[in-house]
N, C-alpha and C. Protein backbone atom coordinates (compact mmCIF):
# COMPACT_ATOMS: atom_id res chain seq x y z
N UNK A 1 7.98 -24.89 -26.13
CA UNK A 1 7.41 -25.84 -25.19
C UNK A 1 6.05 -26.26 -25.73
N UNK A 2 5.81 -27.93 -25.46
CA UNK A 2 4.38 -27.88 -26.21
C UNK A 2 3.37 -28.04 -25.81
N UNK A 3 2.42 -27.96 -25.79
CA UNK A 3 0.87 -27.48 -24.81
C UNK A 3 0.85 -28.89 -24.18
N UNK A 4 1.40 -28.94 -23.10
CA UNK A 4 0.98 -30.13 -21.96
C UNK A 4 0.44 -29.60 -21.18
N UNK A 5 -0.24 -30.54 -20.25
CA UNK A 5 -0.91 -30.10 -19.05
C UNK A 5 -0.39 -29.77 -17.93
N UNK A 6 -0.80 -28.10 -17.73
CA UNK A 6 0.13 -27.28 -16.20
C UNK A 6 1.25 -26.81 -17.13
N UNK A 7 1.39 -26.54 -18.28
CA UNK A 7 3.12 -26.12 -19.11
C UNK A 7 2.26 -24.64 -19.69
N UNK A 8 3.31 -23.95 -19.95
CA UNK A 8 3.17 -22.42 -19.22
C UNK A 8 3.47 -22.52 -21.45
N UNK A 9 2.56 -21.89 -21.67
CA UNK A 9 2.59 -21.88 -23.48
C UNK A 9 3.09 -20.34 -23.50
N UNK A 10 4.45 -20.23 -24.08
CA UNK A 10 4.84 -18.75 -24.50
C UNK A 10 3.56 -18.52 -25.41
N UNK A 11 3.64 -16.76 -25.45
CA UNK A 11 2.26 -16.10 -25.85
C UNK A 11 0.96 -16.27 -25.76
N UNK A 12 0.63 -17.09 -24.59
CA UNK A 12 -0.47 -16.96 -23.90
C UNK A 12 -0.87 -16.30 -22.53
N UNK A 13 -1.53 -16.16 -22.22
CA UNK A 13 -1.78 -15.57 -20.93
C UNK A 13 -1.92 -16.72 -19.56
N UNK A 14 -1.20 -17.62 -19.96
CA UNK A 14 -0.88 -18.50 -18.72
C UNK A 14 -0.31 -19.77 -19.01
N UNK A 15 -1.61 -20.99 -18.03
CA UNK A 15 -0.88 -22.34 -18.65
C UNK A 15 -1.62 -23.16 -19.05
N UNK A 16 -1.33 -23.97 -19.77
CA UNK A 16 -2.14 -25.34 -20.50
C UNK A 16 -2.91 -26.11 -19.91
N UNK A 17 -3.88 -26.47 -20.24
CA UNK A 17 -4.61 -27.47 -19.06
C UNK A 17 -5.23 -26.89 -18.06
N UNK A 18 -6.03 -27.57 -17.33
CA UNK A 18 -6.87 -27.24 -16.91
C UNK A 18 -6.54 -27.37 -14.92
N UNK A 19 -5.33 -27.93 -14.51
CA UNK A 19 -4.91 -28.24 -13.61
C UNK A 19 -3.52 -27.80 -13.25
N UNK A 20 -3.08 -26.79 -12.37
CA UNK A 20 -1.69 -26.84 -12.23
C UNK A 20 -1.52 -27.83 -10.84
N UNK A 21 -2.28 -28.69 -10.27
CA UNK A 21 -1.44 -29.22 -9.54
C UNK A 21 -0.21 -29.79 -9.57
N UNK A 22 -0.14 -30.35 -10.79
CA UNK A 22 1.23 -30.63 -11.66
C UNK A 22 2.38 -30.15 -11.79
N UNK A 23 3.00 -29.61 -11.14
CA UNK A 23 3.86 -28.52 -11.62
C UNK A 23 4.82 -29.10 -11.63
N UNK A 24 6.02 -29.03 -12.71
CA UNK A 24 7.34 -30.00 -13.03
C UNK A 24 8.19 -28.35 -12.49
N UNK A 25 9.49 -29.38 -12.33
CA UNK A 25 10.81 -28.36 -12.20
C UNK A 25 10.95 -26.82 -12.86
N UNK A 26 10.86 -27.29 -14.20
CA UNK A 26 10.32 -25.95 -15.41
C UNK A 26 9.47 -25.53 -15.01
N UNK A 27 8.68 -25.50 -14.76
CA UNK A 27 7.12 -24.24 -14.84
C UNK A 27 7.93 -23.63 -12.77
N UNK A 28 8.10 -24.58 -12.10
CA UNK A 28 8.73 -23.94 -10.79
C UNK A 28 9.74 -22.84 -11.31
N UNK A 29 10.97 -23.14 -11.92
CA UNK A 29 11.94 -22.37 -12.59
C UNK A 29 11.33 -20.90 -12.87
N UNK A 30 10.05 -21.37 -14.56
CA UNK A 30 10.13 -19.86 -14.24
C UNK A 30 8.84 -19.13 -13.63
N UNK A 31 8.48 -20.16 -12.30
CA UNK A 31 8.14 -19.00 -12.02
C UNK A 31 8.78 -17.72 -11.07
N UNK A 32 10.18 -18.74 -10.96
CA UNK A 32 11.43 -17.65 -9.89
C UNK A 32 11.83 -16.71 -11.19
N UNK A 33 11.70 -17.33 -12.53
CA UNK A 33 12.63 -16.15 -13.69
C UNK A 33 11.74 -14.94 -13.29
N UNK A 34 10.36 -15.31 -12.91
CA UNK A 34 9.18 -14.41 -13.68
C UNK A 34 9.15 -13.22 -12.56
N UNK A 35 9.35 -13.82 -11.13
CA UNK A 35 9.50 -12.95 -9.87
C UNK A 35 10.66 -12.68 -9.85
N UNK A 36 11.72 -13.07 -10.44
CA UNK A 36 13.21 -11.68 -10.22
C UNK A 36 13.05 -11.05 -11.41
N UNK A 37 12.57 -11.41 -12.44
CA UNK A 37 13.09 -10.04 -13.47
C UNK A 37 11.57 -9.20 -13.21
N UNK A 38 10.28 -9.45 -12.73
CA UNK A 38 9.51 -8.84 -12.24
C UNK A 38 9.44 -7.88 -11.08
N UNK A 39 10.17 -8.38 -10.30
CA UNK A 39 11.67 -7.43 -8.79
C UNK A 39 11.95 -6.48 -9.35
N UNK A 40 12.86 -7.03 -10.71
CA UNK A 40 14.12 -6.11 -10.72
C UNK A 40 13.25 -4.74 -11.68
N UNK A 41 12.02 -4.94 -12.46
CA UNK A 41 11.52 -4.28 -13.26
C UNK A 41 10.98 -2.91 -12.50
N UNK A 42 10.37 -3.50 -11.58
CA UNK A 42 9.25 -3.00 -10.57
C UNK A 42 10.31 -1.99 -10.05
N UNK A 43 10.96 -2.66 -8.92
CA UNK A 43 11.66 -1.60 -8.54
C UNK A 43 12.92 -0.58 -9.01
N UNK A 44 12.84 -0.90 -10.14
CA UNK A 44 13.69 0.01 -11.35
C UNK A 44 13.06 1.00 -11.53
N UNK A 45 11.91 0.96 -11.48
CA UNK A 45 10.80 2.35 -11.80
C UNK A 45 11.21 3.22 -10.84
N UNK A 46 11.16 3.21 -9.44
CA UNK A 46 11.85 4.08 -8.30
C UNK A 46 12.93 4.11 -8.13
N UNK A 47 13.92 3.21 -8.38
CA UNK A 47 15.05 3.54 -8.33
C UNK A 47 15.72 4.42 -9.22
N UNK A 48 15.51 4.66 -10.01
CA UNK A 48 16.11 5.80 -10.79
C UNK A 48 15.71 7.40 -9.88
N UNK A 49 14.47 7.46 -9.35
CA UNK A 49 13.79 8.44 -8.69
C UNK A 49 14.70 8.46 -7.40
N UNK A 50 14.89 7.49 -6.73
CA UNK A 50 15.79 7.36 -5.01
C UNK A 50 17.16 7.78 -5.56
N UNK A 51 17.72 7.33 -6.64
CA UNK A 51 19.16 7.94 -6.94
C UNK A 51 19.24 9.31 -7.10
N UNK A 52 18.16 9.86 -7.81
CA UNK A 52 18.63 11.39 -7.97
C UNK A 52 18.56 11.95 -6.46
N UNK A 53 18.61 11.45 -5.48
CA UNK A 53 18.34 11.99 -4.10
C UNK A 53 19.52 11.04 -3.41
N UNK A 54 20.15 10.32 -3.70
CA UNK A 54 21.12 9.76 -3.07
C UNK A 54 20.65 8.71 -1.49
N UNK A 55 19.25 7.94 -2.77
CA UNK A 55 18.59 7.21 -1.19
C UNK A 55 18.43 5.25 -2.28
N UNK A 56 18.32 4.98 -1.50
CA UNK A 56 18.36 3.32 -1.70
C UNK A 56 16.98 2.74 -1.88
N UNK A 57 16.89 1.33 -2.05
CA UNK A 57 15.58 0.76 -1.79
C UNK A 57 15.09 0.70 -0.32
N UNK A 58 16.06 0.57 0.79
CA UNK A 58 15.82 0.54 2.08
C UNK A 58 14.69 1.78 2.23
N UNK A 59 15.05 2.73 2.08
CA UNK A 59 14.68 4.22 2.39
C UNK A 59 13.53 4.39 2.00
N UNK A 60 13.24 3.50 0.47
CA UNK A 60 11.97 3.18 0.03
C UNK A 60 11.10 2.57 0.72
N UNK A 61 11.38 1.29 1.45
CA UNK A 61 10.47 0.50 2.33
C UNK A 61 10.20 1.35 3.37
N UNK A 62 11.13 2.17 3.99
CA UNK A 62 10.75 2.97 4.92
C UNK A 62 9.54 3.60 4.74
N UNK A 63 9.75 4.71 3.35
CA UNK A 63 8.81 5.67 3.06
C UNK A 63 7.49 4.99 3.16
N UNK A 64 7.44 3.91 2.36
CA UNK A 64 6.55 3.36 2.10
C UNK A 64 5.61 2.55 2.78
N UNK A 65 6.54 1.88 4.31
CA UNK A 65 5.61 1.31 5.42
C UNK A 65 5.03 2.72 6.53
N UNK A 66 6.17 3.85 6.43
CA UNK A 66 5.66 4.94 7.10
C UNK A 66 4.62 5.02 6.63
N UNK A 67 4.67 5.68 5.72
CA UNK A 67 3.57 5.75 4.86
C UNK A 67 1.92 5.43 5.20
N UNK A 68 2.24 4.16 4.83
CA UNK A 68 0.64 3.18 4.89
C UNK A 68 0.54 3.08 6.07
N UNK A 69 1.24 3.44 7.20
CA UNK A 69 0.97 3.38 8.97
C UNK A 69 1.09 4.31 9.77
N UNK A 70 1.07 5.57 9.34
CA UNK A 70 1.22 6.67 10.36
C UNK A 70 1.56 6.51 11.92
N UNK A 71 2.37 7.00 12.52
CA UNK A 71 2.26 6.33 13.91
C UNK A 71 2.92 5.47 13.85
N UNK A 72 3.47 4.48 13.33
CA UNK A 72 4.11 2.91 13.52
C UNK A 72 5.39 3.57 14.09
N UNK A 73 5.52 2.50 15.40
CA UNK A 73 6.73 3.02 16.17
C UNK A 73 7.79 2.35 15.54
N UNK A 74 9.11 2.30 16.20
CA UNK A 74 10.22 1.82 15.78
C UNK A 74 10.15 0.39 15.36
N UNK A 75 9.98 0.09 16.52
CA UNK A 75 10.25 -1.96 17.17
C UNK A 75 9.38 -2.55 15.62
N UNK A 76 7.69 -1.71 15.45
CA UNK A 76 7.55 -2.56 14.80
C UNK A 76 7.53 -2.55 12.90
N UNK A 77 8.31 -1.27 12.87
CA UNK A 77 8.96 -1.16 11.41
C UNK A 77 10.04 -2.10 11.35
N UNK A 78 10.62 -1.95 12.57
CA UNK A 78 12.15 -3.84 12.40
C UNK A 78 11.71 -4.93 12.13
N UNK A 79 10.30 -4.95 12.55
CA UNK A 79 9.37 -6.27 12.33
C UNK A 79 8.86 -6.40 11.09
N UNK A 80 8.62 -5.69 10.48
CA UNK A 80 7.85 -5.66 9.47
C UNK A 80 9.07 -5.63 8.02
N UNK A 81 9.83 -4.75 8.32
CA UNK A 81 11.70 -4.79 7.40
C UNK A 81 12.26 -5.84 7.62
N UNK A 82 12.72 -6.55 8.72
CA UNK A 82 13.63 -7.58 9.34
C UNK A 82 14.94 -7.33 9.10
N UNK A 83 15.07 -6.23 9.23
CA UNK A 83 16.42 -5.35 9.22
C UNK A 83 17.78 -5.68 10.54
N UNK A 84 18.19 -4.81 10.89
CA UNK A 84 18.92 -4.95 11.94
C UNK A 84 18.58 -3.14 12.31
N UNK A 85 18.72 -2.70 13.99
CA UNK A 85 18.68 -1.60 14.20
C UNK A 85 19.83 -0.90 13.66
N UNK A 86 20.96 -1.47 13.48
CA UNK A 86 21.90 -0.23 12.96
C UNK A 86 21.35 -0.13 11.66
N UNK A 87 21.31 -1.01 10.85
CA UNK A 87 20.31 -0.83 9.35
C UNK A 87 19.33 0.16 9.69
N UNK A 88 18.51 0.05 9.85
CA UNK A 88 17.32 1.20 9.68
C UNK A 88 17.66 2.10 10.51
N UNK A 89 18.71 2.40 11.70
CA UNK A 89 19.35 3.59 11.93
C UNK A 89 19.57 4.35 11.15
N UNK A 90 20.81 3.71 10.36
CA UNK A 90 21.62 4.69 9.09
C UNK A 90 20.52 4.83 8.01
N UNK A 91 19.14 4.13 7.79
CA UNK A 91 18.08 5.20 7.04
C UNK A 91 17.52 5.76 7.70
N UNK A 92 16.95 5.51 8.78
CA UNK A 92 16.05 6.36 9.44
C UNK A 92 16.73 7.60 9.59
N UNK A 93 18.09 7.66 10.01
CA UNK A 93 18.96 8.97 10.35
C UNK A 93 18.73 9.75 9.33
N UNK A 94 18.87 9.28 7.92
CA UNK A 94 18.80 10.22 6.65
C UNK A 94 17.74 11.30 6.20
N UNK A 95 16.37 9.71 6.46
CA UNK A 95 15.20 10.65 6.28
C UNK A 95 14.55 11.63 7.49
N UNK A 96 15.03 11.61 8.73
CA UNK A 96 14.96 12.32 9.60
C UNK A 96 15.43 13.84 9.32
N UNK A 97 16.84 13.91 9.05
CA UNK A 97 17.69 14.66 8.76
C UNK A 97 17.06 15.19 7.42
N UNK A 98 16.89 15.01 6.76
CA UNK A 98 16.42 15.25 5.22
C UNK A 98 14.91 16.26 5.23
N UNK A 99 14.37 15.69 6.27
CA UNK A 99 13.16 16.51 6.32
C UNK A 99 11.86 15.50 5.78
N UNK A 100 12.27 14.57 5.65
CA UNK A 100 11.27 13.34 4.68
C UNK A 100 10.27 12.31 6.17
N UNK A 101 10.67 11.97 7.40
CA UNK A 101 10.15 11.40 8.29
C UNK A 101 10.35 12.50 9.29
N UNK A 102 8.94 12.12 10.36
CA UNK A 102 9.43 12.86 11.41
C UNK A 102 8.77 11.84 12.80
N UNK A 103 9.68 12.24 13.67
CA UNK A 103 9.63 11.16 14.82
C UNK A 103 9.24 12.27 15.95
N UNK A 104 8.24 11.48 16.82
CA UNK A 104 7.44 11.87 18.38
C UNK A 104 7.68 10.80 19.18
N UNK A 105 7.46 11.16 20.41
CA UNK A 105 7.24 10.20 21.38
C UNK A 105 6.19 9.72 21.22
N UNK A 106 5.88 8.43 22.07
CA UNK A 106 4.73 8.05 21.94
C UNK A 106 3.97 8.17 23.53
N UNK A 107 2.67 8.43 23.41
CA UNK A 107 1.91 8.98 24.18
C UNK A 107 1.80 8.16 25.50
N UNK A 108 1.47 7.41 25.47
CA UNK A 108 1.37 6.01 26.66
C UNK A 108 3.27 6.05 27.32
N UNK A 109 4.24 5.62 26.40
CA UNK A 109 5.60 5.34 26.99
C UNK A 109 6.35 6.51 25.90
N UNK A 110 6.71 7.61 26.93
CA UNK A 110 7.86 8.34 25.87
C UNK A 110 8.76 7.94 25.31
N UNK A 111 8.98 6.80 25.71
CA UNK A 111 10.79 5.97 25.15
C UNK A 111 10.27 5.70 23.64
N UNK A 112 8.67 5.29 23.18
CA UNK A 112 8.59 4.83 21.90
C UNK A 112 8.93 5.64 21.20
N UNK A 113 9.61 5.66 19.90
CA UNK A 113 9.79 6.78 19.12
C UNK A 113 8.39 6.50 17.55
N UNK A 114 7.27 7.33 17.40
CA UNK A 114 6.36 7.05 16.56
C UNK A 114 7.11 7.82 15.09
N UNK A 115 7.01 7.18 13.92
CA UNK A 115 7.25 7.24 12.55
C UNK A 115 6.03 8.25 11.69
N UNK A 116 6.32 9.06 11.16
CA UNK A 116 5.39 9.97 10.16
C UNK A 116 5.79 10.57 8.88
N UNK A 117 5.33 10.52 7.83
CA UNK A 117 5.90 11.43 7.31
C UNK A 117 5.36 12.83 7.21
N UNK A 118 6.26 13.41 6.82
CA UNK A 118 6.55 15.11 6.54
C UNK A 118 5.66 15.07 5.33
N UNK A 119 5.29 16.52 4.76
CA UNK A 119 4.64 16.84 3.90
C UNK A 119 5.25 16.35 2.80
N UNK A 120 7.06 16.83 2.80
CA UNK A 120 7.69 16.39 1.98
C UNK A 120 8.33 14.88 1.63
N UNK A 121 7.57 13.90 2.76
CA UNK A 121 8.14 12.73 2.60
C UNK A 121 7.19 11.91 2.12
N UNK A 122 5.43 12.56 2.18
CA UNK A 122 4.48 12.27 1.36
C UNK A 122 4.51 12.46 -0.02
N UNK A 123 4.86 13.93 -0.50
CA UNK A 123 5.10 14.08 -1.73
C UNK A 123 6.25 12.96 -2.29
N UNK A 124 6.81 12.83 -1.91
CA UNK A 124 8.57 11.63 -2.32
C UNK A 124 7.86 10.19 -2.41
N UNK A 125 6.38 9.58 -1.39
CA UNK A 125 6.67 8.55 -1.44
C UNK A 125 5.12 8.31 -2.30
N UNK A 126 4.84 9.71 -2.67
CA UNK A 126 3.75 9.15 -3.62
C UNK A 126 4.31 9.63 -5.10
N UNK A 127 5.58 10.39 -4.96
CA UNK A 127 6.36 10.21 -6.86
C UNK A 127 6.73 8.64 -6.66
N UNK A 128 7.10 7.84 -5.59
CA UNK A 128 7.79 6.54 -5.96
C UNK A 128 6.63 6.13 -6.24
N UNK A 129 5.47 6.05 -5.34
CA UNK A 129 4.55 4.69 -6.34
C UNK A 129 3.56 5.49 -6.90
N UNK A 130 3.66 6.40 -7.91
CA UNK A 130 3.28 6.67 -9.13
C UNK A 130 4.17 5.83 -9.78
N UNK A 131 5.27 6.10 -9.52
CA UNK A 131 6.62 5.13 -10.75
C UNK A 131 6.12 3.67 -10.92
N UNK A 132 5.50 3.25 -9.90
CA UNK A 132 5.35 1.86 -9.76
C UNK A 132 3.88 1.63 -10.17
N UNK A 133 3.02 1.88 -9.77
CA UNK A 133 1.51 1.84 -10.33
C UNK A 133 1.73 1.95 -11.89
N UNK A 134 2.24 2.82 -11.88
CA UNK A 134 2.29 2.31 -13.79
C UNK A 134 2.73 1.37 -14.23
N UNK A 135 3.61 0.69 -13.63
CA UNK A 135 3.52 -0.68 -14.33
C UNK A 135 2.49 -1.52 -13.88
N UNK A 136 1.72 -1.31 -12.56
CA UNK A 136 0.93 -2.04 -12.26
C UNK A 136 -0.17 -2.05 -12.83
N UNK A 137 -0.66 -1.09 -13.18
CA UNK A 137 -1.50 -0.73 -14.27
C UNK A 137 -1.44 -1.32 -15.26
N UNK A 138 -1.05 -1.08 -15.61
CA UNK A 138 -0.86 -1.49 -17.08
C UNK A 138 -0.44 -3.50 -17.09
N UNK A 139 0.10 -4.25 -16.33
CA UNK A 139 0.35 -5.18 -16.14
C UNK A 139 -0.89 -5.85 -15.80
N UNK A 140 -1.58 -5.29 -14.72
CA UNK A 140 -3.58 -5.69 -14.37
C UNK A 140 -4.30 -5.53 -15.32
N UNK A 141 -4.16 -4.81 -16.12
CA UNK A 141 -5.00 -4.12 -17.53
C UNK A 141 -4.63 -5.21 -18.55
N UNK A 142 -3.56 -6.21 -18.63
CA UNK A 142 -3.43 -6.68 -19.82
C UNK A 142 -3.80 -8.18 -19.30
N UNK A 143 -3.62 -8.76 -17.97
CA UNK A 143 -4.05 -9.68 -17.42
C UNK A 143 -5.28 -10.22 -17.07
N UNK A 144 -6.37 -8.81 -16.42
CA UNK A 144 -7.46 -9.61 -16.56
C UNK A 144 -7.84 -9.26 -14.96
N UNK A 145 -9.07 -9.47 -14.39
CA UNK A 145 -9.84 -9.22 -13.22
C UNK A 145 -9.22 -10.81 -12.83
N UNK A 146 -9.81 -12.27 -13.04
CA UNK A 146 -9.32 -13.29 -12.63
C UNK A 146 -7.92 -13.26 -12.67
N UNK A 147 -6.76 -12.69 -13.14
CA UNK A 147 -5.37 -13.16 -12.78
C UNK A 147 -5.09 -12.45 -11.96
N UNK A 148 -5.43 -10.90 -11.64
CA UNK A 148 -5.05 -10.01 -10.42
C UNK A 148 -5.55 -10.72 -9.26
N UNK A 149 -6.98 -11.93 -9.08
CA UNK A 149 -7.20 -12.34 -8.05
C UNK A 149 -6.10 -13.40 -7.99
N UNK A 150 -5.88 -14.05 -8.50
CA UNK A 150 -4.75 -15.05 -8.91
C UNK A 150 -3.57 -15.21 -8.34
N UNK A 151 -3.22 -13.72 -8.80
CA UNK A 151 -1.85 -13.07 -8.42
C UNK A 151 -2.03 -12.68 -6.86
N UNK A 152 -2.63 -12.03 -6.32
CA UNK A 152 -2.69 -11.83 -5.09
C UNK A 152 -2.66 -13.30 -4.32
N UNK A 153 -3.22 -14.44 -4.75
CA UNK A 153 -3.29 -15.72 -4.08
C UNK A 153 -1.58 -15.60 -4.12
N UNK A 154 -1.19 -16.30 -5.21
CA UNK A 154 -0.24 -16.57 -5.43
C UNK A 154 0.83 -16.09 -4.57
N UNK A 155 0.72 -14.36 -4.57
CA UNK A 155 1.89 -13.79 -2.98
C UNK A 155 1.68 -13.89 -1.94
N UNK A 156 -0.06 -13.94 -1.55
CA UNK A 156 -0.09 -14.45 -0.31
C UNK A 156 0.20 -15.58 0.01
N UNK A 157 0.22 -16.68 -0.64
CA UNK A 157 1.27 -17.78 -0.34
C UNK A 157 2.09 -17.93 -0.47
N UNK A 158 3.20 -17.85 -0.89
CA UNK A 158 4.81 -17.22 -0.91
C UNK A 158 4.81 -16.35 0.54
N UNK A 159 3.80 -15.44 0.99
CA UNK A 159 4.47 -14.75 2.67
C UNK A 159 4.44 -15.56 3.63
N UNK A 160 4.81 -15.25 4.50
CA UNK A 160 4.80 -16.10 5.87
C UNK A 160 3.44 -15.32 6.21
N UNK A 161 3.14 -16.10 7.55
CA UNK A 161 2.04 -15.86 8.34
C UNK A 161 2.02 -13.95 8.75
N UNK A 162 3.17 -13.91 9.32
CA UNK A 162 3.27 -12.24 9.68
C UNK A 162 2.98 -11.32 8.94
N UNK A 163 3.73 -11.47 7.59
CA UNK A 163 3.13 -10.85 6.45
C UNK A 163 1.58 -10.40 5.94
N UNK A 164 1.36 -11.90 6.13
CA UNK A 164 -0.29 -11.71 5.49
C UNK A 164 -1.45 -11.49 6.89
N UNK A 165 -0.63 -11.33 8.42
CA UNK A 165 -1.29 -10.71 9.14
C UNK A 165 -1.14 -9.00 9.47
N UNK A 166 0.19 -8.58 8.71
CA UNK A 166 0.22 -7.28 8.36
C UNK A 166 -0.98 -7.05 7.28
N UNK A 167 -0.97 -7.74 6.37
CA UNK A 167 -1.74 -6.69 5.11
C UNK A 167 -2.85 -6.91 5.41
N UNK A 168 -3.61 -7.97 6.33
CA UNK A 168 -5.08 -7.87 7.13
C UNK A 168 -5.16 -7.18 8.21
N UNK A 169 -4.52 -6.42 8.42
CA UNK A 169 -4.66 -5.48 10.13
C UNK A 169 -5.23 -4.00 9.60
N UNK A 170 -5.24 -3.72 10.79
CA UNK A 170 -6.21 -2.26 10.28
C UNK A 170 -5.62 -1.43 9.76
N UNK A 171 -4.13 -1.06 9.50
CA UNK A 171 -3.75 -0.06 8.56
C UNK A 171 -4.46 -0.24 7.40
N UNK A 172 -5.03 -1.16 7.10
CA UNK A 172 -5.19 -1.27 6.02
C UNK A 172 -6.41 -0.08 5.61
N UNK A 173 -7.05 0.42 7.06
CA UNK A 173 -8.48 0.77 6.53
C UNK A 173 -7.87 2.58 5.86
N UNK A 174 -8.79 2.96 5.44
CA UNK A 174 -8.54 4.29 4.61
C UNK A 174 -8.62 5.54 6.03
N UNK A 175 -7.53 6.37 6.14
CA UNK A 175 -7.83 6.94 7.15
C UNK A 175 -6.62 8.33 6.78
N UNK A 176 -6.80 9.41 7.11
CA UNK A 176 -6.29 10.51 6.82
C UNK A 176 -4.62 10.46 7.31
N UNK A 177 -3.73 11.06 6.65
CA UNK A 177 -2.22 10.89 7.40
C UNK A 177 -2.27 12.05 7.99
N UNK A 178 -1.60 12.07 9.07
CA UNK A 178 -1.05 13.16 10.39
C UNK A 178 -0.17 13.41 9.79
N UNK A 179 -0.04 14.85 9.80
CA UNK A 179 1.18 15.43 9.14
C UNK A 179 1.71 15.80 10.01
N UNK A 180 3.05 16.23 9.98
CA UNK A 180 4.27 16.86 11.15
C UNK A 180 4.76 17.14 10.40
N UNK A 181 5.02 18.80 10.64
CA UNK A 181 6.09 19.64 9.90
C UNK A 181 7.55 19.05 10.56
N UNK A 182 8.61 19.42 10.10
CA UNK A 182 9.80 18.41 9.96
C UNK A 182 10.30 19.46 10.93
């Protein structure tokens, strides 16, 4: 491809010119090549880790929104997955059972059921994103302080509104996890 303006130059660290408002069909194209084989890379790192345990990517999102939200009740892990309840039934059932999540009532209305993980569902969901930080690492490290800001633009526009009012809400702030023995 040859250095036009907004055209994405193999072996560079981006694109030509000084303007992408431009963007033709091609440079759109790959930037879907660049986010599925970037998908499929990413979460290849854990998936090899969820198979030796006989668990999926679902089980992953689980771990992983438990995780970053201690406390998050049911209703709004469906919200945040966009699953169906029998879907995150048949995971939630697993990691329940497994010893990896553990579920309370919730304090105000007993009917809520609140999400946690177990000691052992902390250890599980910080081997998965070790698996994954390393590529992230190393992918930020070769890109640059301006493209990681870049890149974050870039997904926050691709989410919907809900999304990017999840990753601004206060889970976000640094705060100790509640453990529950299983």
């Amino acid at each position: 491809m040859s250095e036009q303006r907004g055209a994405y130059v193999p072996g560079t660290s981006g694109m030509a010119g000084s303007s992408l408002l431009f963007l033709r069909e091609e440079e759109m194209r790959l930037a879907q090549d660049l986010l599925f084989f970037a998908y499929r890379d990413f979460t290849n790192a854990a998936d090899v880790v969820l198979e030796e345990l006989g668990f999926g990517r679902a089980h992953h999102r689980v771990l992983h929104f438990v995780g970053r939200s201690p406390g998050i009740n049911v209703s709004d892990l469906l919200a945040i997955l966009r699953i169906t309840k029998q879907s995150l039934s048949r995971v939630l059932s697993a990691l329940l059972e497994q010893g990896y999540v553990a579920q309370t009532p919730g304090r105000a209305d007993r009917r809520q059921r609140l999400l946690t993980l177990t000691p052992t569902g902390m250890a599980l969901e910080r081997r998965l994103y070790e698996r994954q930080r390393e590529r992230l690492t190393v992918a930020y490290r070769e890109a640059g302080a301006a493209a990681v800001d870049g890149f974050r633009k870039v997904m926050r526009g691709i989410m919907d509104d809900a999304a990017r009012a999840y990753l601004d809400g206060p889970h976000r702030a640094v705060r100790e996890p509640r453990i529950h023995s299983a």
